[in-house]
Protein backbone atom coordinates (compact mmCIF):
# COMPACT_ATOMS: atom_id res chain seq x y z
CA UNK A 1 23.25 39.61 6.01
CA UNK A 2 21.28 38.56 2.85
CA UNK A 3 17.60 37.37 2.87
CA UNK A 4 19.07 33.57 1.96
CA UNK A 5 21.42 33.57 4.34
CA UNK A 6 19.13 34.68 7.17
CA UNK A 7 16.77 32.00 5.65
CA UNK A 8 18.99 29.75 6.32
CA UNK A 9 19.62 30.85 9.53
CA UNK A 10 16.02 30.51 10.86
CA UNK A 11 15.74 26.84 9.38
CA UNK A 12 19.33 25.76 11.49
CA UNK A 13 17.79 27.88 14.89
CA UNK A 14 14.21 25.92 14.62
CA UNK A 15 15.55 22.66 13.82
CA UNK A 16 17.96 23.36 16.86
CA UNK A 17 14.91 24.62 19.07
CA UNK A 18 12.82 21.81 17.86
CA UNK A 19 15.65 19.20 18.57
CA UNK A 20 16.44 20.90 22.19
CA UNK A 21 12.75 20.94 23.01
CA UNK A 22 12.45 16.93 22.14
CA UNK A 23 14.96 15.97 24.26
CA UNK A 24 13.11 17.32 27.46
CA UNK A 25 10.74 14.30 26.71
CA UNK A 26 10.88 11.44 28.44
CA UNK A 27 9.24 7.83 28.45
CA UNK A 28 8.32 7.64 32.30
CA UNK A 29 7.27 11.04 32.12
CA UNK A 30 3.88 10.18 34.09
CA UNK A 31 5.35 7.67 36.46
CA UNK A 32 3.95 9.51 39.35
CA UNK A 33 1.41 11.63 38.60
CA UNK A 34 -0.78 9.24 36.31
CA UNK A 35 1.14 5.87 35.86
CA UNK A 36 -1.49 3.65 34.30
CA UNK A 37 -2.24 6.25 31.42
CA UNK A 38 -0.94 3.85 28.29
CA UNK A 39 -3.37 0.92 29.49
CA UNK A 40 -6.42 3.58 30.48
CA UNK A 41 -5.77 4.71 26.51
CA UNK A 42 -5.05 1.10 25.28
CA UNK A 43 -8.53 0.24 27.33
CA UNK A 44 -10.16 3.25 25.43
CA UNK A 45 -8.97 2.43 21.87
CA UNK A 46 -9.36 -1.95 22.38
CA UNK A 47 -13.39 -0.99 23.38
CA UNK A 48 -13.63 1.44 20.42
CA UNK A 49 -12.35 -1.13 17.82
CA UNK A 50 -15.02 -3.83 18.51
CA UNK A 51 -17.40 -1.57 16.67
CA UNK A 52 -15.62 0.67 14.87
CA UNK A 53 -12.42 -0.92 12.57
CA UNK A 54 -10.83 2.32 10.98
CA UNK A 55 -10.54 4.33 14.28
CA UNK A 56 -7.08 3.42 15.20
CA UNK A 57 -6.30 4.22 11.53
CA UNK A 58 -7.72 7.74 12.66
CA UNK A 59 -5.56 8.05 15.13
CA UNK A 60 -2.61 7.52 13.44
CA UNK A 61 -3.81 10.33 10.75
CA UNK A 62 -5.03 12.70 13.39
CA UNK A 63 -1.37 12.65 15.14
CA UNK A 64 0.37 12.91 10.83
CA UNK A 65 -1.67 15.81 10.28
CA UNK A 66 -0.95 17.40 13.62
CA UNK A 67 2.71 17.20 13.83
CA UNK A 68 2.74 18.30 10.07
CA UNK A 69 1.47 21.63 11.23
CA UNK A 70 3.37 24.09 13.73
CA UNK A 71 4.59 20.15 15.22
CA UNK A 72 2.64 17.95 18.11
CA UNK A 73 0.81 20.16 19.85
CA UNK A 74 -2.89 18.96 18.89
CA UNK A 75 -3.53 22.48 17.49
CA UNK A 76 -5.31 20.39 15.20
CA UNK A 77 -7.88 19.22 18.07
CA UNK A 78 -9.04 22.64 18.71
CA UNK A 79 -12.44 23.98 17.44
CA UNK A 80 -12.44 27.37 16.02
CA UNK A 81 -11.40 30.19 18.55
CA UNK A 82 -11.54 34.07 18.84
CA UNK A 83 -8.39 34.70 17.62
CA UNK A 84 -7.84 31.44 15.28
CA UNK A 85 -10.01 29.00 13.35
CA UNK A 86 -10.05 25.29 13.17
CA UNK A 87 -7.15 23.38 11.27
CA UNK A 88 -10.20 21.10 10.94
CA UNK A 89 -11.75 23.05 8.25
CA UNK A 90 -7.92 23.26 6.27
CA UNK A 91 -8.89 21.76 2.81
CA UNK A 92 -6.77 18.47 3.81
CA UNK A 93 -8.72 18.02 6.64
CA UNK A 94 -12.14 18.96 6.31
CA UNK A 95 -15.03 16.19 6.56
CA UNK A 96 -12.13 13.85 7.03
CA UNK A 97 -10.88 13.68 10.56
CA UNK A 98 -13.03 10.76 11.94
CA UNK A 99 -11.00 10.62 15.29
CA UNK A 100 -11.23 13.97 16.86
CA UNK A 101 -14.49 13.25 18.63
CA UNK A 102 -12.93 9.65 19.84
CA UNK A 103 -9.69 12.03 21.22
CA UNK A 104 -12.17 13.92 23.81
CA UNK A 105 -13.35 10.42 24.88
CA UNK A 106 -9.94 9.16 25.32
CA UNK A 107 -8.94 12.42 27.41
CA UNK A 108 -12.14 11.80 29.40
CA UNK A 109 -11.62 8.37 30.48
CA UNK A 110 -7.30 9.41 31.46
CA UNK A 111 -9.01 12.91 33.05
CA UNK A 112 -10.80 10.62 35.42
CA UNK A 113 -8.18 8.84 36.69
CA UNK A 114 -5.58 11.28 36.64
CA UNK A 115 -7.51 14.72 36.41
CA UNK A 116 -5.62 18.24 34.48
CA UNK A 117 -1.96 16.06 34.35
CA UNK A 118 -2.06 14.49 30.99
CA UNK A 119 -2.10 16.94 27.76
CA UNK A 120 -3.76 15.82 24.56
CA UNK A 121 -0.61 16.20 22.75
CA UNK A 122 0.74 13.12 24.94
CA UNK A 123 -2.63 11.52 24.53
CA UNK A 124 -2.78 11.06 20.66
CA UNK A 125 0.89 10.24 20.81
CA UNK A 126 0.53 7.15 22.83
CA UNK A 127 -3.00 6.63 20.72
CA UNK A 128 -1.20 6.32 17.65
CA UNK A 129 1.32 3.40 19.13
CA UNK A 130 -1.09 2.06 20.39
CA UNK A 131 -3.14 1.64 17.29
CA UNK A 132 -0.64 0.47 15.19
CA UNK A 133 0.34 -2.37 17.89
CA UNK A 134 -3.06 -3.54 18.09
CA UNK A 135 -3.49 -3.89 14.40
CA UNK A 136 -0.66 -5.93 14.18
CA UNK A 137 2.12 -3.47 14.01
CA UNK A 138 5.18 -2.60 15.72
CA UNK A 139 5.78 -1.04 19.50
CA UNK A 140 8.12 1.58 20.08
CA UNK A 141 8.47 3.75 23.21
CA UNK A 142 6.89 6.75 23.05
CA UNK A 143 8.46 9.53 24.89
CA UNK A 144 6.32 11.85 26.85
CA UNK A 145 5.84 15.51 28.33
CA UNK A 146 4.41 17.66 25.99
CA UNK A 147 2.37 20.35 26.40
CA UNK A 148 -0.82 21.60 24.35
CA UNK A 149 -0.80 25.14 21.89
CA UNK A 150 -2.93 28.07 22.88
CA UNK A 151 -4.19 28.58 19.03
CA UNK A 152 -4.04 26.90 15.44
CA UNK A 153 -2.76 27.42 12.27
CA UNK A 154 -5.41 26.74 9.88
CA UNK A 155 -3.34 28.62 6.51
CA UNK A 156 -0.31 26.68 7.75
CA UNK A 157 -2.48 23.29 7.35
CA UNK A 158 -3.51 24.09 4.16
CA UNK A 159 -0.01 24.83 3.14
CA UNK A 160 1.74 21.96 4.55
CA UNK A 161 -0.08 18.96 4.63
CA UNK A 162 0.41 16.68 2.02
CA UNK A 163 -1.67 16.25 -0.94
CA UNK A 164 -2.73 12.81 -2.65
CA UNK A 165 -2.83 14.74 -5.91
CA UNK A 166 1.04 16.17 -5.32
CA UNK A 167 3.76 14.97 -7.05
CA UNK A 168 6.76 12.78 -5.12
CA UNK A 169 8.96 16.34 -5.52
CA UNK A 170 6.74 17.83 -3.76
CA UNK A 171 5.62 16.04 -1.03
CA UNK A 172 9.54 15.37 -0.67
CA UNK A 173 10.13 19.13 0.01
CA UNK A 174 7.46 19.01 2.80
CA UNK A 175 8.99 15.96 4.52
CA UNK A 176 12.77 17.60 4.12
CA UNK A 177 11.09 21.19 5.82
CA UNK A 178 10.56 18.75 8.96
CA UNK A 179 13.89 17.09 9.25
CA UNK A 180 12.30 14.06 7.57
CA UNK A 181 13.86 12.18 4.71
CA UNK A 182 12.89 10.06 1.51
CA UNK A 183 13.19 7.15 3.87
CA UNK A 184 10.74 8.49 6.57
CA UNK A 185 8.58 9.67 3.86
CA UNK A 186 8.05 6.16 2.15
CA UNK A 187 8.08 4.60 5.87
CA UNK A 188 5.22 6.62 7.03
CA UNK A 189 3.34 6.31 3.35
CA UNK A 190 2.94 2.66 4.53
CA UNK A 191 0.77 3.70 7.34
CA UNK A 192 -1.86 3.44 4.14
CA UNK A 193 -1.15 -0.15 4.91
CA UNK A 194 -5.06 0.17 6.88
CA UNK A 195 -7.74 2.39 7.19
CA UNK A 196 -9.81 3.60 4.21
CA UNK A 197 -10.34 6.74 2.02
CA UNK A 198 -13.06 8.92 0.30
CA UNK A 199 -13.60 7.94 -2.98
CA UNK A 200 -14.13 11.59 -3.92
CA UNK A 201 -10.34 11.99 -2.75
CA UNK A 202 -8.98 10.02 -5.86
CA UNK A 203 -11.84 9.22 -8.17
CA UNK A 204 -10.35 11.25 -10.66
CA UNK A 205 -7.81 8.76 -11.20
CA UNK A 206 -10.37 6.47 -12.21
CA UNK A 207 -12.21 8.48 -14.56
CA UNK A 208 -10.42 11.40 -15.68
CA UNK A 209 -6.31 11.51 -14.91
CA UNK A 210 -4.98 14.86 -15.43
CA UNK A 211 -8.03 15.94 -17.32
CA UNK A 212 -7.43 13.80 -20.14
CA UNK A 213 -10.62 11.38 -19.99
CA UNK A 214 -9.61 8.25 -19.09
CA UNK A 215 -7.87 6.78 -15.94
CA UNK A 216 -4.39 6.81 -14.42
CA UNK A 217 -2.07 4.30 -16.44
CA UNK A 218 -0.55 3.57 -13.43
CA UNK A 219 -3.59 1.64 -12.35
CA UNK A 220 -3.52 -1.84 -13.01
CA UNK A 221 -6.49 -2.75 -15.03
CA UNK A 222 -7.78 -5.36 -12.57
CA UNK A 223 -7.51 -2.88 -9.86
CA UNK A 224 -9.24 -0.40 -11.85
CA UNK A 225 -12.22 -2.09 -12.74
CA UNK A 226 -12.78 -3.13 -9.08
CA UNK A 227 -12.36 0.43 -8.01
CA UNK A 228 -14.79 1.45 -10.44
CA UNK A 229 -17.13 -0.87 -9.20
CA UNK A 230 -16.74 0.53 -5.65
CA UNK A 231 -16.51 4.01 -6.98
CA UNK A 232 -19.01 4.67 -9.25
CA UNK A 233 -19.34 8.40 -11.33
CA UNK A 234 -22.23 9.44 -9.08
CA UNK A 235 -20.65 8.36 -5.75
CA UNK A 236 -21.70 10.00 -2.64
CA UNK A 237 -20.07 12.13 -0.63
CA UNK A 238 -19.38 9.54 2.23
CA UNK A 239 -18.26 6.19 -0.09
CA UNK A 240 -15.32 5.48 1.34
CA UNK A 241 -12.66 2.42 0.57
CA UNK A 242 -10.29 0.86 1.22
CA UNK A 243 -6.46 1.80 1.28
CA UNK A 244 -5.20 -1.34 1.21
CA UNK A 245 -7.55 -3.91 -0.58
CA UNK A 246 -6.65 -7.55 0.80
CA UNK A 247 -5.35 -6.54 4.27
CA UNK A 248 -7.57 -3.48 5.10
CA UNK A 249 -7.25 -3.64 8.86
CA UNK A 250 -4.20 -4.81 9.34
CA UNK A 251 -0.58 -2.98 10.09
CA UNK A 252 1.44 -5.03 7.79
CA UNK A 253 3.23 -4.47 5.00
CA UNK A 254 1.44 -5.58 1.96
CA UNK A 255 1.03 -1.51 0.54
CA UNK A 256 4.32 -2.07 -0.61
CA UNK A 257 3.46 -5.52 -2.69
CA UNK A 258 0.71 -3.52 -3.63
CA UNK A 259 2.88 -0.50 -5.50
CA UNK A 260 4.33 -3.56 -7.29
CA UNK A 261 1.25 -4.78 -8.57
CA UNK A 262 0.04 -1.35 -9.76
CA UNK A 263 -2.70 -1.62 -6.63
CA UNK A 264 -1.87 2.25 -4.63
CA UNK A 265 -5.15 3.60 -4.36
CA UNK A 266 -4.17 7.18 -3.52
CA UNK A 267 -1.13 9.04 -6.93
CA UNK A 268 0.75 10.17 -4.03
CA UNK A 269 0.88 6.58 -3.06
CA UNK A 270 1.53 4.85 -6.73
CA UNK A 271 4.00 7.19 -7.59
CA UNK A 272 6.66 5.84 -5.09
CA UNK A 273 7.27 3.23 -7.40
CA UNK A 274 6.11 4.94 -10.74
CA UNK A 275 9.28 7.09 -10.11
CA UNK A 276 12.50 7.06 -11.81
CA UNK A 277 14.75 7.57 -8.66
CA UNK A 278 16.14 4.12 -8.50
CA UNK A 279 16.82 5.38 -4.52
CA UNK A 280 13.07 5.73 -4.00
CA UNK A 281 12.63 2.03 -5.52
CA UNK A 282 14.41 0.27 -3.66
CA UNK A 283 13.72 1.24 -0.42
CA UNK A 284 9.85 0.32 -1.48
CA UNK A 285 11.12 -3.38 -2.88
CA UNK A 286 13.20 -3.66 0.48
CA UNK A 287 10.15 -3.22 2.43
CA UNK A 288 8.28 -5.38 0.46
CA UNK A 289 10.26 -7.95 1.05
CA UNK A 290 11.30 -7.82 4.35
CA UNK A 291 8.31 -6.92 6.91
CA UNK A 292 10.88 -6.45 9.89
CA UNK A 293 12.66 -3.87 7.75
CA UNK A 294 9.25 -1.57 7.64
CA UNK A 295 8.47 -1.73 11.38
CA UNK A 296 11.58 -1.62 12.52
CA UNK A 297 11.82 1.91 9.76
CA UNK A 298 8.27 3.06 10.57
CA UNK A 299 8.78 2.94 14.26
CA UNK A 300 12.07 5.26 13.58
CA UNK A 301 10.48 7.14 11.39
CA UNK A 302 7.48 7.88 14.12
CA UNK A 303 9.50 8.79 16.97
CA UNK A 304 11.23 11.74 14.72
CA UNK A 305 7.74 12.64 13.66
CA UNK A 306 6.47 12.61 17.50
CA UNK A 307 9.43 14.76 18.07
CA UNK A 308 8.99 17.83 15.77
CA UNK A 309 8.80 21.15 17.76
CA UNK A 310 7.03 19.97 21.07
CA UNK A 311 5.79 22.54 23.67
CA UNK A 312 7.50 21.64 26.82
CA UNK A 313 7.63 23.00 30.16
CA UNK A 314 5.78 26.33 30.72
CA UNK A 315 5.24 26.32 27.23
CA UNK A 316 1.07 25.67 26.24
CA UNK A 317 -0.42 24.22 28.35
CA UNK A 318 -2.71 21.26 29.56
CA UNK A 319 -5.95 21.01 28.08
CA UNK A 320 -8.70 20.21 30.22
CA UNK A 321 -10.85 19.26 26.71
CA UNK A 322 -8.80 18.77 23.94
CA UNK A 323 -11.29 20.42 21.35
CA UNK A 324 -10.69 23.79 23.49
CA UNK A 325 -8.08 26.13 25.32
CA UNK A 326 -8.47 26.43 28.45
CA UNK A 327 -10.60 29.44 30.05
């Protein structure tokens, strides 16, 4: 059998695993042994958000970047190990996962109600819902029973993560590697829709595109001034911004009004309507225009996300702190 062929192979056996392994999850997988856990997390998250506006934002990146990465098994929670170290410190993630500390809390609050039944893996899943749907966004059920890894992957989060910087081809081949398509990918970009960003993750664009010297054409010139003014050349570390400029902290679907208007703050965002693929264009006008069409998308496009390569059954196990294995 030839290397490409056994290649090929491997990707039809995982994607088989990964799909067999999903369906063991089910939505009233805690009926009995911790029934209120959704409203204990909802609880959790509604307290958090009085003082703190981009944590269910966090959330919803934590749980991207996790099932990106050997799928949902909140490898990315853990702390370095003996064997392993931290996804945390994977260029993609480092000084940029705001919600990993809030995660613990979370787990704390469901631990004492419903003590070593409830894995962090489920945890972050229902966390992201739940953010979305209490920044305006849409429900969807989120099916339950997954376990937590032993160990992380931190070359693997460096590898497969998406990069702001990458171009669409790219960052197309990632989603594709996960069973995802061009429709999931632009779906899920418009979770950019809130939260904010570093302005050290795309100041470049403002100052020096592609080491030319002057900024990103796609910028519109309005947009670029006002970043400027936000982003300065001697910005701190810390500065952060905006994603979405008039509705920052709310799940709607104005990022794709704002490709339109030359207003995506991140390339990887811009360029899903700076491309030529006529495909990749239209599905950004349709959700532009029709709200209902994103959620109804998005929510889709989460529960396929949620589903890549779960641990179930004796597989991992349940965390008794999400930042650590068990002893």
């Amino acid at each position: 059998m030839s290397f490409s062929t056994c290649l090929v192979f491997f990707i039809v056996l995982s994607s088989f695993l990964g799909s067999s392994l999903a369906e063991e999850l089910r939505e009233n997988y805690y009926a009995e042994s911790c029934p209120n856990v959704s409203s204990i997390v909802r609880g959790v998250i509604e307290q958090k958000l009085i003082n703190d506006t981009r944590i269910g934002a966090s959330m919803l990146r934590l749980h991207f970047h996790d099932c990106f990465v050997n799928g949902c098994d909140r490898s990315i929670l853990l702390e370095d190990g003996e064997t392993f170290k931290s996804e945390q410190t994977a260029v993609p993630n480092l000084n940029s996962l705001w919600g990993v500390k809030f995660v613990n809390l979370i787990k704390k609050a469901v631990e004492d109600a419903c003590p070593g039944v409830v894995s962090c893996a489920d945890l972050l899943a229902i966390a992201a819902q739940t953010s979305v749907s209490l920044a305006g966004g849409p429900e969807w059920s989120v099916k339950l029973g997954r376990k937590d890894s032993r160990t992380a992957n931190k070359t693997g989060a460096d590898s497969s993560l998406p990069n702001q910087s990458e171009g669409l081809e790219n960052i197309r081949i990632k989603f594709s590697t996960l069973g995802l398509d061009m429709i999931d990918l632009v779906a899920l970009s418009g979770a950019h829709t809130f939260g904010r960003a570093k302005c050290k993750t795309f100041d470049y664009r403002l100052y020096d595109f592609k080491k030319t010297g002057n900024p990103d054409p796609t910028l519109s010139s309005s947009y670029l001034s006002a970043l400027r003014r936000e982003c300065p050349k001697d910005v701190k570390e810390s500065t952060v911004t905006n994603l979405d400029s008039n509705t920052s902290n709310i799940f709607d679907n104005t990022y794709f009004k704002n490709l339109q208007s030359n207003q995506g703050l991140l390339q990887s965002d811009q360029e899903l309507f700076s491309t030529d693929e006529s495909a990749v264009l239209e599905i950004v006008k349709s959700f532009s225009r029709n709200q209902t069409a994103f959620f109804e998308r998005f929510a889709e496009s989460m529960i396929k996300m949620g589903n890549i390569s779960p641990l179930t059954g004796t597989q991992g196990e349940i965390r008794q702190y999400c930042s650590m294995v068990n002893a």
